[in-house]
C-alpha atoms as a PDB file:
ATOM      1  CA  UNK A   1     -19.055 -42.670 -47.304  1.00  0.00           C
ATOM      2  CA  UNK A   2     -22.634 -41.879 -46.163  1.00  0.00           C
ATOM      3  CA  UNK A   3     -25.389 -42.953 -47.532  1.00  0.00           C
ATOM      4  CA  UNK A   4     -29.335 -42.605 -47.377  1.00  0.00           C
ATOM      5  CA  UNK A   5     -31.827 -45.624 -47.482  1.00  0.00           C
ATOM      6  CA  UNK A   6     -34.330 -45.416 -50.101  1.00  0.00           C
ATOM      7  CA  UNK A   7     -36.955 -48.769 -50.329  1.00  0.00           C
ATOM      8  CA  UNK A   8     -34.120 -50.573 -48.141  1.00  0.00           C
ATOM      9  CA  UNK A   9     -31.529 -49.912 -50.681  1.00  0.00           C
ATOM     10  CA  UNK A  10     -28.905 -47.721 -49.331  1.00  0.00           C
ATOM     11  CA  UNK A  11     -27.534 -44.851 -51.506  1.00  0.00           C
ATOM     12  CA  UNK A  12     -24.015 -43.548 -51.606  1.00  0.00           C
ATOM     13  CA  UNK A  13     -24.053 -39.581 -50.777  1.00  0.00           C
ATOM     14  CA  UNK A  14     -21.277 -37.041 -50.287  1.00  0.00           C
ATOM     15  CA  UNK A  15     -20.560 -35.918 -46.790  1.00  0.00           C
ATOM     16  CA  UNK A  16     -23.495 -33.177 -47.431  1.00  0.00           C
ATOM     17  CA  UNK A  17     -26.025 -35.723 -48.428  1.00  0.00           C
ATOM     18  CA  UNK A  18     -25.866 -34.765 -52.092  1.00  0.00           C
ATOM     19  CA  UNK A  19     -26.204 -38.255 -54.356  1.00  0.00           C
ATOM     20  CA  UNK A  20     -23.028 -38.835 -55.513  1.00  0.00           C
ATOM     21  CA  UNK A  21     -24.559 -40.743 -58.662  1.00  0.00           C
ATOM     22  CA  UNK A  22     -26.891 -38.613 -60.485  1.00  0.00           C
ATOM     23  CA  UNK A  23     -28.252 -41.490 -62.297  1.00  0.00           C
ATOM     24  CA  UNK A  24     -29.583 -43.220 -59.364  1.00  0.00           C
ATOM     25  CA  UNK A  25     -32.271 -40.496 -58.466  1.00  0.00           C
ATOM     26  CA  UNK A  26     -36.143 -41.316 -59.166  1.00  0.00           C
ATOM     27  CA  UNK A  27     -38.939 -39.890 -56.939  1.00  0.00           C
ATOM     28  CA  UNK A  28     -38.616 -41.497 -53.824  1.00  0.00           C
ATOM     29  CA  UNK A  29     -34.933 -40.719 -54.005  1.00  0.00           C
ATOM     30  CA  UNK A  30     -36.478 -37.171 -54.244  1.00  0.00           C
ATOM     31  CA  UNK A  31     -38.436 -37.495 -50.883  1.00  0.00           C
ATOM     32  CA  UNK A  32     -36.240 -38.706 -49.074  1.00  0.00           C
ATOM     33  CA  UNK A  33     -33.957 -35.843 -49.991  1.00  0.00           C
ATOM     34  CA  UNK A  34     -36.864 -33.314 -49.341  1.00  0.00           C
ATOM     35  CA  UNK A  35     -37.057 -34.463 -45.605  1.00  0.00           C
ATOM     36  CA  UNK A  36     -33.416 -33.298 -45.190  1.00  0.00           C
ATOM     37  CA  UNK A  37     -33.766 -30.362 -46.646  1.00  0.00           C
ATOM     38  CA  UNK A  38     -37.106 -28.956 -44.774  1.00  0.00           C
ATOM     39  CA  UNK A  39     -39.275 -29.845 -47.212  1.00  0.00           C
ATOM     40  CA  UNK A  40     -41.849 -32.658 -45.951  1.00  0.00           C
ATOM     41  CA  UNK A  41     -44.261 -33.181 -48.945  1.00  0.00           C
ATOM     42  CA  UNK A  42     -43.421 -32.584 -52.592  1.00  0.00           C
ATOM     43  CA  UNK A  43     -46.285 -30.673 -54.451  1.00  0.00           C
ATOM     44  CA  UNK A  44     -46.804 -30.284 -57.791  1.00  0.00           C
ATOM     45  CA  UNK A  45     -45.108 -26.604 -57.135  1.00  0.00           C
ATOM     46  CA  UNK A  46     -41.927 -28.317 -55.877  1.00  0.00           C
ATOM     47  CA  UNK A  47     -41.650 -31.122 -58.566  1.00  0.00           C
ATOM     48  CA  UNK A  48     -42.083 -28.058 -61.015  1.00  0.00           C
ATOM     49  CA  UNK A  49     -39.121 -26.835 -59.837  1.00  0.00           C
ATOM     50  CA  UNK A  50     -37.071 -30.220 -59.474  1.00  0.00           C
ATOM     51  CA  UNK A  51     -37.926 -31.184 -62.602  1.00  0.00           C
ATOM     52  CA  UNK A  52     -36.533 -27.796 -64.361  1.00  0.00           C
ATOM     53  CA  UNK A  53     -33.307 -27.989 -62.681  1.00  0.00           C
ATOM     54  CA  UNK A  54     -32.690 -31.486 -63.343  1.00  0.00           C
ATOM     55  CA  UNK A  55     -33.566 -31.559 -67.011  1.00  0.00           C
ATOM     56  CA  UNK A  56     -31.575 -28.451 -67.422  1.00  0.00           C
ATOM     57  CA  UNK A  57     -28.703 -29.860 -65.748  1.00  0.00           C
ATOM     58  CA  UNK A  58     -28.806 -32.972 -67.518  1.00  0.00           C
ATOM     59  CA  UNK A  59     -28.704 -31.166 -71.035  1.00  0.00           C
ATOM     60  CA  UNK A  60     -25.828 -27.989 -69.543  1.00  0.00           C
ATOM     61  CA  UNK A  61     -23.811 -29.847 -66.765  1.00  0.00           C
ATOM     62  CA  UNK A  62     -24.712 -26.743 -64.683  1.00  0.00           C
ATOM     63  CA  UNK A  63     -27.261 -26.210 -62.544  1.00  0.00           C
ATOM     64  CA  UNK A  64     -29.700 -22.797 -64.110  1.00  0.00           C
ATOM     65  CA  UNK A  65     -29.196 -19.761 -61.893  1.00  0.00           C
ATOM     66  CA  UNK A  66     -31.978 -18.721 -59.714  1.00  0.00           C
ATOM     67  CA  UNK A  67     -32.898 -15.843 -62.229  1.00  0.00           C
ATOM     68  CA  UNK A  68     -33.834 -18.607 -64.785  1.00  0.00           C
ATOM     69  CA  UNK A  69     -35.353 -20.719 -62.395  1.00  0.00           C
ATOM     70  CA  UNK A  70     -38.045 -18.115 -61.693  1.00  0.00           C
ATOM     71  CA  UNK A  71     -38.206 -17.044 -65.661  1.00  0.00           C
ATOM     72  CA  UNK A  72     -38.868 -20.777 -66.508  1.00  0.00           C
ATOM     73  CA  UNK A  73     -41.590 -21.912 -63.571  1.00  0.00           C
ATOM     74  CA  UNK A  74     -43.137 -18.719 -63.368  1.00  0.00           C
ATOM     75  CA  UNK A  75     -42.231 -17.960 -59.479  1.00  0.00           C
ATOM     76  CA  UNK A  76     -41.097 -15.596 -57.789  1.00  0.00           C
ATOM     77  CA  UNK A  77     -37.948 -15.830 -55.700  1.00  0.00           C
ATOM     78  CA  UNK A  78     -39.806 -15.449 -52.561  1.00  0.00           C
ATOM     79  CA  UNK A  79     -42.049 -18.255 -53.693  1.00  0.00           C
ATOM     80  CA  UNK A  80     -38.896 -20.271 -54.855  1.00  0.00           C
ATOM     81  CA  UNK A  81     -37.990 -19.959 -50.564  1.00  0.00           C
ATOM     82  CA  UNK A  82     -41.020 -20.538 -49.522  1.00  0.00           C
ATOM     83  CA  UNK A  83     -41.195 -24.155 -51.322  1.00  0.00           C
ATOM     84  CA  UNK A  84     -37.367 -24.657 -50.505  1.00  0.00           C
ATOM     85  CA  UNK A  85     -36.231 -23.060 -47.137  1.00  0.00           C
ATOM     86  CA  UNK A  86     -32.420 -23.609 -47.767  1.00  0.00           C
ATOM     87  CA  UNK A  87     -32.706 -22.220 -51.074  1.00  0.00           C
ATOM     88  CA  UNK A  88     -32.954 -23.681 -54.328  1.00  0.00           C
ATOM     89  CA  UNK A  89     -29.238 -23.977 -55.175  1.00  0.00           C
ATOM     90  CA  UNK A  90     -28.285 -26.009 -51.530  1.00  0.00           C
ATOM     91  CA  UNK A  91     -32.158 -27.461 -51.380  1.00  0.00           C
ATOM     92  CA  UNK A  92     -33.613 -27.704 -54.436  1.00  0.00           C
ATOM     93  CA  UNK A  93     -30.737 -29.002 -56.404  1.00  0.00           C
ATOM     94  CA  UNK A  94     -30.283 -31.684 -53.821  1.00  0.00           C
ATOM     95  CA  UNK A  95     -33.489 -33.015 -53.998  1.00  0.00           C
ATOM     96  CA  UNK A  96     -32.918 -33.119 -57.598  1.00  0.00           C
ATOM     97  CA  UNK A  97     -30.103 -35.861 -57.103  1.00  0.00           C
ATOM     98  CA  UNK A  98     -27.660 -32.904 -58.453  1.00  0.00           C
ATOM     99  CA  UNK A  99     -24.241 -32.294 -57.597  1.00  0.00           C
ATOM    100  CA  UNK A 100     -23.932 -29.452 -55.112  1.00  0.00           C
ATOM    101  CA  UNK A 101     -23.584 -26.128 -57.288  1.00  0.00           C
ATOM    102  CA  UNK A 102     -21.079 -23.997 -57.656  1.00  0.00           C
ATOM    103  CA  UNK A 103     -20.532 -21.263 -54.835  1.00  0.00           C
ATOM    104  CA  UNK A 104     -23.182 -22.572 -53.018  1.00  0.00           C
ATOM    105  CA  UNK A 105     -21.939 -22.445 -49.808  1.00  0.00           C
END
């Protein structure tokens, strides 16, 4: 299994680098996560973002669709790729220590 190293501790991942224990993400999880998906500094716009998704996938067991995502944080969906370049269901959902969605591709 692969992993990522996090404070010296190594992390179990899937073979896409997704956490394969939610439970185990905190915020320098989070940044490590955001340098694999394009993203090299978390602002306050990004942690916005990751903080929606996870809390709504914690209390759902799905990730929101993209539609809600904007309704909720108040961007649009170009700003939504601008903070994450692979696109908030691959990018954004990773960084939140989430399972990959499904039909995300």
């Amino acid at each position: 299994m692969p992993f990522i190293t996090v404070n010296g501790k190594e992390l179990e991942t899937n073979d896409e680098g997704y956490l394969s224990n939610i439970d185990i993400w905190n915020q320098e999880v989070a940044t490590v996560l955001a340098q694999t998906e394009e993203v090299s500094d978390l602002t306050e716009d990004h942690w916005k973002v990751v903080n929606y998704i996870r809390d709504f996938y914690i209390d759902n067991k799905t990730a929101p669709m993209v539609r809600k995502i904007c309704k909720k944080t108040g961007f649009k969906l170009k700003q939504i790729y601008q903070l994450f370049p692979t696109g908030p269901a691959k990018g954004a959902a990773k960084i939140a220590g989430l399972p990959k969605p499904d039909g995300c591709v």
